[in-house]
Structures are given as C-alpha cells and as structure tokens.
N, C-alpha and C. Protein backbone atom coordinates (compact mmCIF):
# COMPACT_ATOMS: atom_id res chain seq x y z
N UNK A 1 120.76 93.48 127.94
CA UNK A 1 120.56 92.35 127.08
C UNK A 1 121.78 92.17 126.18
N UNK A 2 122.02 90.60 126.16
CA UNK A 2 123.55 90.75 124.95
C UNK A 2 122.91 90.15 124.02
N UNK A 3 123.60 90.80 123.04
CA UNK A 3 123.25 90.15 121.70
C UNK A 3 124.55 89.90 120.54
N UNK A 4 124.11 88.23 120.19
CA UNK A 4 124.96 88.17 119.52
C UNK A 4 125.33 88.73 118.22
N UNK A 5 126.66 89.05 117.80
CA UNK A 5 126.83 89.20 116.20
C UNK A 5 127.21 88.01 115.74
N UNK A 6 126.44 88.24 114.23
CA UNK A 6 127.52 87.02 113.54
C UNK A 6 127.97 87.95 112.44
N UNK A 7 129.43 88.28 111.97
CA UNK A 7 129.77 89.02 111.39
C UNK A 7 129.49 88.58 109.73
N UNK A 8 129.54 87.31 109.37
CA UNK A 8 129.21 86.97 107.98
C UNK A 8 127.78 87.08 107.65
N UNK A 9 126.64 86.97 108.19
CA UNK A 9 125.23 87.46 107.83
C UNK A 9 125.39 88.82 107.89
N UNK A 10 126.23 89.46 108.80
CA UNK A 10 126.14 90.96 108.62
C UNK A 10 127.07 92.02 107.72
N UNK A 11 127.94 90.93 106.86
CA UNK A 11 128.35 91.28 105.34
C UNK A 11 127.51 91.34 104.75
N UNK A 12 126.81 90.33 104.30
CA UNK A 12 125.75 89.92 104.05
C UNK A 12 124.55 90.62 103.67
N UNK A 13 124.02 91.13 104.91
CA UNK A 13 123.03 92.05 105.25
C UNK A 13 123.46 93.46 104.51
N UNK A 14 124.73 93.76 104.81
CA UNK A 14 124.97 95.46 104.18
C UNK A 14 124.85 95.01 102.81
N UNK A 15 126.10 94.25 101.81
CA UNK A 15 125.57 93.90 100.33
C UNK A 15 123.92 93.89 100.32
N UNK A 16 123.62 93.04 100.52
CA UNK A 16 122.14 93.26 100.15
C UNK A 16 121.74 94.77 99.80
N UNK A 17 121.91 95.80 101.30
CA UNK A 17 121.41 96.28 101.31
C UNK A 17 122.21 97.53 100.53
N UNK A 18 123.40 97.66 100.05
CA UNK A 18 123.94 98.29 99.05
C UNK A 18 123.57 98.08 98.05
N UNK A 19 123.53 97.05 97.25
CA UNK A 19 122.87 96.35 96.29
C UNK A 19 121.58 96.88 95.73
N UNK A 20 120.30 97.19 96.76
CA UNK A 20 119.31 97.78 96.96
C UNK A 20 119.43 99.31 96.35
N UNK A 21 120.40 99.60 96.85
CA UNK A 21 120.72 101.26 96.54
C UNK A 21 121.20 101.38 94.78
N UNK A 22 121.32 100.33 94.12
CA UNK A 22 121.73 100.24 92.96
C UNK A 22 123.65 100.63 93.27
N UNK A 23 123.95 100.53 94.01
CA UNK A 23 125.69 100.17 93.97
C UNK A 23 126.00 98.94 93.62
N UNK A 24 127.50 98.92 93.68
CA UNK A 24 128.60 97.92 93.47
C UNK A 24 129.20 97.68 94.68
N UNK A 25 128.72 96.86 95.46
CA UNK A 25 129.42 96.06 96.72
C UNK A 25 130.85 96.20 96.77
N UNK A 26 131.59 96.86 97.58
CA UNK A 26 133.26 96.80 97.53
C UNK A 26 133.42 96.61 99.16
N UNK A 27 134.24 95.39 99.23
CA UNK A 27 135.02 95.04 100.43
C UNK A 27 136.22 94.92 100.22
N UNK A 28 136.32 94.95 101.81
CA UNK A 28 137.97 95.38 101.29
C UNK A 28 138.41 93.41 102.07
N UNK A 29 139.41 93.05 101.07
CA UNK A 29 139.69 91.51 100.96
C UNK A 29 140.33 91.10 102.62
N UNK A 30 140.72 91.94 103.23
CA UNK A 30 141.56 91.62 104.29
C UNK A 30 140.34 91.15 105.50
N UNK A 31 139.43 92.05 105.47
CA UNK A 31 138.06 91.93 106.46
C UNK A 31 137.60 90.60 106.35
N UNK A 32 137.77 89.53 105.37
CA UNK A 32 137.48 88.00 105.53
C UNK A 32 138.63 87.56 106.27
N UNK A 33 139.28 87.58 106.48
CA UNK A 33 140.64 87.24 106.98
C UNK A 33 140.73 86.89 108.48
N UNK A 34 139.51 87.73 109.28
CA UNK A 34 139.48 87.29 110.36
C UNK A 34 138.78 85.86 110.81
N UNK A 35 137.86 85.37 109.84
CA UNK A 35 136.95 84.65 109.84
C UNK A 35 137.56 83.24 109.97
N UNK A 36 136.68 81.93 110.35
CA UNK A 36 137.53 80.56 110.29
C UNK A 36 136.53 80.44 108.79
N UNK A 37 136.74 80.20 107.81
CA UNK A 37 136.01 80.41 106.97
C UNK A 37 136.52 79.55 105.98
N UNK A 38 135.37 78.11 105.83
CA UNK A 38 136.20 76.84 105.09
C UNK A 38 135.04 77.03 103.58
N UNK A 39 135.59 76.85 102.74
CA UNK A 39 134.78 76.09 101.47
C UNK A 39 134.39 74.83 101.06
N UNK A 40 133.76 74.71 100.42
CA UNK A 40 133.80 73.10 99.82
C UNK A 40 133.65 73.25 97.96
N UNK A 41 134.81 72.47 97.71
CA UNK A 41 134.55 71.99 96.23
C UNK A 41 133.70 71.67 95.18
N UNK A 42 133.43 71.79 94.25
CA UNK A 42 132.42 70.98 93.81
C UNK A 42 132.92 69.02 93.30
N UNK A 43 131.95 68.52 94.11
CA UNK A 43 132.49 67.27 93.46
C UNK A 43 131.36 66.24 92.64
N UNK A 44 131.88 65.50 92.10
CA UNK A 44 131.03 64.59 91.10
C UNK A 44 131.72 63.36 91.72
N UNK A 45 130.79 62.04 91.87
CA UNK A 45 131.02 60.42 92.04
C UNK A 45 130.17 59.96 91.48
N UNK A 46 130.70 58.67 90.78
CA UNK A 46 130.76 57.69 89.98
C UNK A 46 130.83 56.50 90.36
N UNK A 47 130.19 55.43 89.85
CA UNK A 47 130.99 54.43 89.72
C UNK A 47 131.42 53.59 88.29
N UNK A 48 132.41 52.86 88.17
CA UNK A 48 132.12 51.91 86.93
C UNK A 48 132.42 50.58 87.55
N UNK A 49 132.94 49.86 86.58
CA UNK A 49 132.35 47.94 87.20
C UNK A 49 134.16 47.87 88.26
N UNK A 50 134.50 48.06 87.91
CA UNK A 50 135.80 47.95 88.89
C UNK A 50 136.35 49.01 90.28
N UNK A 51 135.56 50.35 89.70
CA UNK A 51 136.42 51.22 90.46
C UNK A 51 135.65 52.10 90.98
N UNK A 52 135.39 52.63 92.20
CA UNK A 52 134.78 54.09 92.63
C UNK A 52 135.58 55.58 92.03
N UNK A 53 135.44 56.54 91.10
CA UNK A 53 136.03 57.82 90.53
C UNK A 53 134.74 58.67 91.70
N UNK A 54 135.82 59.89 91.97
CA UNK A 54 136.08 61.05 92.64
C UNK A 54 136.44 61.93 91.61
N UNK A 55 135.54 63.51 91.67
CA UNK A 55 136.96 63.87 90.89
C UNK A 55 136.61 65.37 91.33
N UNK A 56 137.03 66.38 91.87
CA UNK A 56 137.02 67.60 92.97
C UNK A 56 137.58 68.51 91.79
N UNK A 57 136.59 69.70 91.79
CA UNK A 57 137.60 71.40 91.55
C UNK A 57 137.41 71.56 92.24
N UNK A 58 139.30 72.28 91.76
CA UNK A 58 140.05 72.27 92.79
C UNK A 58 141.33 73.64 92.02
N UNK A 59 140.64 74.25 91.21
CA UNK A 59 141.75 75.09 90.42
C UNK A 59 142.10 75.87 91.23
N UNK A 60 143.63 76.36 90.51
CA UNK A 60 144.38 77.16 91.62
C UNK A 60 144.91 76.43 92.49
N UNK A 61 144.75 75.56 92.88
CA UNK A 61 145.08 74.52 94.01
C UNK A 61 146.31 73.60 92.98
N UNK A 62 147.91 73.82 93.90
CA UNK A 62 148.63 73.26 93.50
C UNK A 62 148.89 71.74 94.34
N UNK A 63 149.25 70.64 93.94
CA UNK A 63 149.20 69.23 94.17
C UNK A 63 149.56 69.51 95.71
N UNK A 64 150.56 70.08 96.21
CA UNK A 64 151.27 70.07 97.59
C UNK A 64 149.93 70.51 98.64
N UNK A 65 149.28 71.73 98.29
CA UNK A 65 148.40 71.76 98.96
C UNK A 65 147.59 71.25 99.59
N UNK A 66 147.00 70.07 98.84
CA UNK A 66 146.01 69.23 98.89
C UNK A 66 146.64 67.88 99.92
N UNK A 67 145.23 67.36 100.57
CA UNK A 67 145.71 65.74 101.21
C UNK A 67 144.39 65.48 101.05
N UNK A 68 144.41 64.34 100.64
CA UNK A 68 143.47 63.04 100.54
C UNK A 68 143.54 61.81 101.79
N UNK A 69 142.72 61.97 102.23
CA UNK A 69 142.96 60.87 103.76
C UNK A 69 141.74 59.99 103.48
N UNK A 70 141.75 58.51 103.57
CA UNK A 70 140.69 57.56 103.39
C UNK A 70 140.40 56.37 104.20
N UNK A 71 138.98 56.79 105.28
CA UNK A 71 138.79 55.77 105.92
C UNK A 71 137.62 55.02 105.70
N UNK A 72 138.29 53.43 104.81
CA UNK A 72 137.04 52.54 104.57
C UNK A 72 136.60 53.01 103.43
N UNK A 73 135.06 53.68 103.47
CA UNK A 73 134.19 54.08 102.40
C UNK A 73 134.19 55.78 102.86
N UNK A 74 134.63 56.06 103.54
CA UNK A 74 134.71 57.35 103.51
C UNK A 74 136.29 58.65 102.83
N UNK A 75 135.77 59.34 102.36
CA UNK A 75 137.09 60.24 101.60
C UNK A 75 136.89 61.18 101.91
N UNK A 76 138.21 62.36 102.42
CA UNK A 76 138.18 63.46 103.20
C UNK A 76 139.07 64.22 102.39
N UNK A 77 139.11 65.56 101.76
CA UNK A 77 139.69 65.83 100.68
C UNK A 77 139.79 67.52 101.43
N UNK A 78 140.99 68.13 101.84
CA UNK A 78 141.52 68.97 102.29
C UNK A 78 142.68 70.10 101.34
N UNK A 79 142.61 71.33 101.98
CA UNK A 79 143.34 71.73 101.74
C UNK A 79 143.81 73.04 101.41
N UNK A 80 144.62 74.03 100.67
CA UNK A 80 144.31 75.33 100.77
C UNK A 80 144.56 76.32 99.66
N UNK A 81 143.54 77.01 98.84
CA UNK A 81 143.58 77.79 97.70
C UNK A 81 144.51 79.03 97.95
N UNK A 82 145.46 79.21 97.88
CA UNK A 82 146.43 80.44 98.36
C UNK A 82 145.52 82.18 97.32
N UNK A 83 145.80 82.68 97.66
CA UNK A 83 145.16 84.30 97.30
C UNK A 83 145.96 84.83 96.36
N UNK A 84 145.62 84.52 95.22
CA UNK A 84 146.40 84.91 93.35
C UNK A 84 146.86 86.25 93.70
N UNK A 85 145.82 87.21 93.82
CA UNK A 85 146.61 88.88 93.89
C UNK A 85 146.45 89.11 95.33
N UNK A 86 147.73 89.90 95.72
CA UNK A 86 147.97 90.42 97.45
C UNK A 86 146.75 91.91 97.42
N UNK A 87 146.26 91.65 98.02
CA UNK A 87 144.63 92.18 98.74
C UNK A 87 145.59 93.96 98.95
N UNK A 88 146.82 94.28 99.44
CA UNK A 88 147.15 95.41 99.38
C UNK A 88 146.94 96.99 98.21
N UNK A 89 146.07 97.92 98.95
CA UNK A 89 145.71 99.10 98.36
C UNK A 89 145.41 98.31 96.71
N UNK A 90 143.94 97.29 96.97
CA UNK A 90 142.92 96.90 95.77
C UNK A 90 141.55 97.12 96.56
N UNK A 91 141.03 97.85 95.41
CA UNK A 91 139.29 97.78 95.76
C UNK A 91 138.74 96.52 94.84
N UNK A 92 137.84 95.37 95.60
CA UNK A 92 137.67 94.46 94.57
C UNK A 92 136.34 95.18 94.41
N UNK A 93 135.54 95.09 93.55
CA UNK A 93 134.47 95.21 92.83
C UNK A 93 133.65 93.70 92.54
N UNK A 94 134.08 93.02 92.54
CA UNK A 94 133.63 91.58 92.60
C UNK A 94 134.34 90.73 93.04
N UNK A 95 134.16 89.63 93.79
CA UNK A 95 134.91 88.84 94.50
C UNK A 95 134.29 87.19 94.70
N UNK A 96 134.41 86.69 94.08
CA UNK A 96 133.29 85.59 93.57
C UNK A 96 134.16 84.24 94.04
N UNK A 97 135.53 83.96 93.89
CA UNK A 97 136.55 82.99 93.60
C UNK A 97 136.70 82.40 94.91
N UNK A 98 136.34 81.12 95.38
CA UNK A 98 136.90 81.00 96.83
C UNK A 98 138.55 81.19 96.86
N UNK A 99 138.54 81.26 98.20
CA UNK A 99 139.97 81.39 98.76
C UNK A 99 140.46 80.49 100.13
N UNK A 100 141.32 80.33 100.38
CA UNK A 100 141.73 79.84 101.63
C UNK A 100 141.25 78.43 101.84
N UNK A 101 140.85 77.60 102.95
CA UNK A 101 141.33 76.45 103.61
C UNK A 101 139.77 76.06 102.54
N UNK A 102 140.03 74.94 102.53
CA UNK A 102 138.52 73.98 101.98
C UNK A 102 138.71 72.21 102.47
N UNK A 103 137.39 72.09 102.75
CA UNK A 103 137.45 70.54 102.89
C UNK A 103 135.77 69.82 102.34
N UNK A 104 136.13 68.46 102.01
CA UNK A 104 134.90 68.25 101.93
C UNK A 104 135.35 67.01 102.21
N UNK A 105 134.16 66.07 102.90
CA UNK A 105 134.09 64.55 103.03
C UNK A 105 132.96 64.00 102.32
N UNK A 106 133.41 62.54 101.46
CA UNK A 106 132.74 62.20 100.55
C UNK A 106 132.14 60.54 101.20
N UNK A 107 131.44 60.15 101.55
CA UNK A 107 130.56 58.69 101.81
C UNK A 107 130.34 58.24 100.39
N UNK A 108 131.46 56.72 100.09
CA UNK A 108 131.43 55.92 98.59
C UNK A 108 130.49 55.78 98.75
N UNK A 109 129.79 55.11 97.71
CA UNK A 109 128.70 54.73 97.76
C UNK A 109 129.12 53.11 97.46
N UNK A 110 130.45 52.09 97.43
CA UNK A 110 130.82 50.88 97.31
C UNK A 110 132.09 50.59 98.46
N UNK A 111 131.83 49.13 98.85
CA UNK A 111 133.50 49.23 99.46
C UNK A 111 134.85 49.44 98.25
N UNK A 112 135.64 49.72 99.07
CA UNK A 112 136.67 49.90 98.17
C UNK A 112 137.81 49.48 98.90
N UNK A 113 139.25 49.54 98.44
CA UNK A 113 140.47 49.16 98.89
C UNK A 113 141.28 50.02 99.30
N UNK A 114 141.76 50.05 100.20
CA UNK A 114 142.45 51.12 100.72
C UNK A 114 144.28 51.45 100.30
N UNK A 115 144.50 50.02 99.71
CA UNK A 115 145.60 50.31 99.03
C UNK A 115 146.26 50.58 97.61
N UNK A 116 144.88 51.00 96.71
CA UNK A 116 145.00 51.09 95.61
C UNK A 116 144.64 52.27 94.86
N UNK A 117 144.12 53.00 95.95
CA UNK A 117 143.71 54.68 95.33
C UNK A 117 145.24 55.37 94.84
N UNK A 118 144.34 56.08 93.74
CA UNK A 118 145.19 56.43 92.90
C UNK A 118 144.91 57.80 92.86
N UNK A 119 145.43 58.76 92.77
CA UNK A 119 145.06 60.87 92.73
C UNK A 119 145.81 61.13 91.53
N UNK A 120 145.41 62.01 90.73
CA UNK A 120 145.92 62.81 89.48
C UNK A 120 145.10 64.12 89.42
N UNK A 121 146.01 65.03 89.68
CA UNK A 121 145.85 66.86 89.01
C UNK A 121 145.81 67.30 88.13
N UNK A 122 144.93 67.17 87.29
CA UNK A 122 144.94 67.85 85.91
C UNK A 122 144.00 68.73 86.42
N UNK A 123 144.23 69.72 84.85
CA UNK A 123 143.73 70.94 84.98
C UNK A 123 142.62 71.51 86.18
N UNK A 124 143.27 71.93 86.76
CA UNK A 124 142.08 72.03 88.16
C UNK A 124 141.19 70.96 88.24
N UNK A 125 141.42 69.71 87.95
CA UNK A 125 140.09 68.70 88.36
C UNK A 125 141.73 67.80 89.02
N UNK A 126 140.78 67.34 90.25
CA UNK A 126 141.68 66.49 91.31
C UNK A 126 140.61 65.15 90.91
N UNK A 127 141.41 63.89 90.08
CA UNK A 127 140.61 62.68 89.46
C UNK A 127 141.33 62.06 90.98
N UNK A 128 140.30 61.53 91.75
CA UNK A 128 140.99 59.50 92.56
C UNK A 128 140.11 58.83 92.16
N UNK A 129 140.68 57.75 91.81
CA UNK A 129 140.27 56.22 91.77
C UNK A 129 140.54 55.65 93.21
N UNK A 130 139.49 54.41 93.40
CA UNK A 130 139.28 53.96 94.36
C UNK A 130 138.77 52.19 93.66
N UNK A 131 139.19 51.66 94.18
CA UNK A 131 139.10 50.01 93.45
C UNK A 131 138.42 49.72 94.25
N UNK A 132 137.40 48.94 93.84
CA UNK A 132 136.39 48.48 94.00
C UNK A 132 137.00 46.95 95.11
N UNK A 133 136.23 47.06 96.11
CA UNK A 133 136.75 45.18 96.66
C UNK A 133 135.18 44.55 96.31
N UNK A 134 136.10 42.78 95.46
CA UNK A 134 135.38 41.76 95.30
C UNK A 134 134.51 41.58 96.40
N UNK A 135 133.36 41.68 95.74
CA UNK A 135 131.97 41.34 96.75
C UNK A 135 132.37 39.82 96.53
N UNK A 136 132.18 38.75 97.89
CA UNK A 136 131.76 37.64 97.82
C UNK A 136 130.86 37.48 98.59
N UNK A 137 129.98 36.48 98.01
CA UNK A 137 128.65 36.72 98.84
C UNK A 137 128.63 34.54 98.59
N UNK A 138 129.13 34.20 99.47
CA UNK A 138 129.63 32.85 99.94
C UNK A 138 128.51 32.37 100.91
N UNK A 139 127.74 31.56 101.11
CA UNK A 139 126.79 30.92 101.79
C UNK A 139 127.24 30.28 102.97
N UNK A 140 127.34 30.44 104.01
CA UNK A 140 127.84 30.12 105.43
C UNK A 140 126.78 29.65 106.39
N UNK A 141 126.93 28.69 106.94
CA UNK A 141 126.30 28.36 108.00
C UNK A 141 127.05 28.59 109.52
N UNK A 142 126.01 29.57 110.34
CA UNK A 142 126.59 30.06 111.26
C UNK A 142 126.62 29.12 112.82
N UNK A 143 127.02 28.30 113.46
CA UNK A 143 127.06 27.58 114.41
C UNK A 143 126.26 28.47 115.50
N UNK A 144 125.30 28.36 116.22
CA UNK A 144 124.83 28.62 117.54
C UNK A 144 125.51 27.71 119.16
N UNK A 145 126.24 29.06 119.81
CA UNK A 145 126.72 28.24 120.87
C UNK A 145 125.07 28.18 121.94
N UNK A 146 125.73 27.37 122.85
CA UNK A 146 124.38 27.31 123.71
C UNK A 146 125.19 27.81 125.15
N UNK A 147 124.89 28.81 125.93
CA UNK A 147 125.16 29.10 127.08
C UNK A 147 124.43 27.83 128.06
N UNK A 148 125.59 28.33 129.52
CA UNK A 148 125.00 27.17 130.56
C UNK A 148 123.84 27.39 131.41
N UNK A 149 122.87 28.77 130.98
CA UNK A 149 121.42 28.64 131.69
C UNK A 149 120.57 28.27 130.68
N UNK A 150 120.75 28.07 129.11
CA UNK A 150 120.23 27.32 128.30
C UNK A 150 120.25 25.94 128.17
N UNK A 151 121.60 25.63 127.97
CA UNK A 151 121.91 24.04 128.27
C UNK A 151 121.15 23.37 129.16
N UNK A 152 121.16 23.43 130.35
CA UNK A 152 120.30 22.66 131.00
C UNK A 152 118.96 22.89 131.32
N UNK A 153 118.19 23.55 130.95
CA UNK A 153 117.03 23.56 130.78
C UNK A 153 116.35 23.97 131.95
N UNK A 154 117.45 24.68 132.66
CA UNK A 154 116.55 25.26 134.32
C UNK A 154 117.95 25.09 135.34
N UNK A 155 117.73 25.23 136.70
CA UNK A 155 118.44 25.17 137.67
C UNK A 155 119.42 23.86 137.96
C-alpha cells in the first residue's frame, strides 16, 4: 500500500505533539526551504466616491520586490519577503514572521481604470489607488435584426 506524505501537516503534527509534552518547538529554518510555500498578506479594501484603495502588509518587503499586475477589476499583488537573519548554526525557538514568495489576488468590488493606479510604500503598508470609471447609465434603444427564416414567415 502507498501512502502519501504531506510533509507540512507532518511539521505540524510533531509541534503539536511537542507542545503536548510541555516543550518549545525548535526547527531548524532550512527544513522549510524545501517546500513551494507561498503566503498571503493581510489586506484591507475600500472604497471612497472617486477611487477604489488597496492597501497590503507587506513589511520587510522592499519596493523592488514587489509587482502589482491589474486586470480590469481584478489586482494580483506578488512578491518576495527575503530572510532578515541567515538560518546558519541558529536554533529558532519561535518562528512566527512569514518569509519568502507571497501573492494574493484581490476582486474590486467597482470598475476602475487601468491607467491611473497609483502604488506607495510606506511603512510596511503597500497603499494603490485605483480610479474609479464614470458609471454612465445612458438609456439606449437596442435595434432587433430579423434573420431570413423569420422574415418571411415560413418557407
């Protein structure tokens, strides 16, 4: 019989079960390393009367890192937290901080313009603006064509 592992429930599983024993969980930082192992940000959206606001932590995360890609009403916010202290001969004792690649995709909740988003990095908060497009809601009358097995009314 094969059976699968999944190695992150079975981190997982030992903390717990160290934890249980009244210890202090210690891994060693390099053992995530094998993993494809993405995060997501925390984000907050908004709107006000002109503009859709975004605004992602994102600390630790320097501007180069990051890409913002935007299709339509959708926002895709990428990128990669580099590892503050080198993992070499350290026992962490707690390890709480994400690390490495993160993405998250955001569905506006308005249309918006695709040529007017704006990104600013302050203090670990990644702010975009997104401009709002003029709703017109214009009254149209739509023409009906008539096909030629309608038109004539039979054969």
């Amino acid at each position: 019989m094969v059976k699968k592992i999944r190695p992150v429930a079975k981190i997982f599983k030992t903390e717990t079960e160290i934890r249980g024993l009244g210890r202090e969980i210690v891994i060693k930082r390099e053992s995530w390393g094998t993993f494809d192992y993405y995060w997501e940000p925390a984000v907050d959206v908004y709107e006000k009367d002109q503009e859709v606001v975004v605004e992602v932590e994102v600390p630790g995360v320097a501007a180069e890192d990051l890409k913002i890609v935007q299709y339509g009403n959708r926002l895709e916010i990428s990128g990669f937290k580099k590892e503050m202290i080198k993992a070499e001969k350290i026992k962490f004792h707690r390890l709480e901080r994400e690390m490495g690649l993160f993405s998250k995709e955001i569905i506006l909740p308005a249309p918006v313009s695709t040529e007017k988003t704006t990104a600013v990095l302050e203090n670990g908060i990644l702010k975009i603006c997104l401009k709002k497009l003029k709703s017109v809601n214009k009254e149209i009358e739509v023409k009906i064509k008539k096909n030629s097995e309608e038109s004539g009314g039979g054969k």
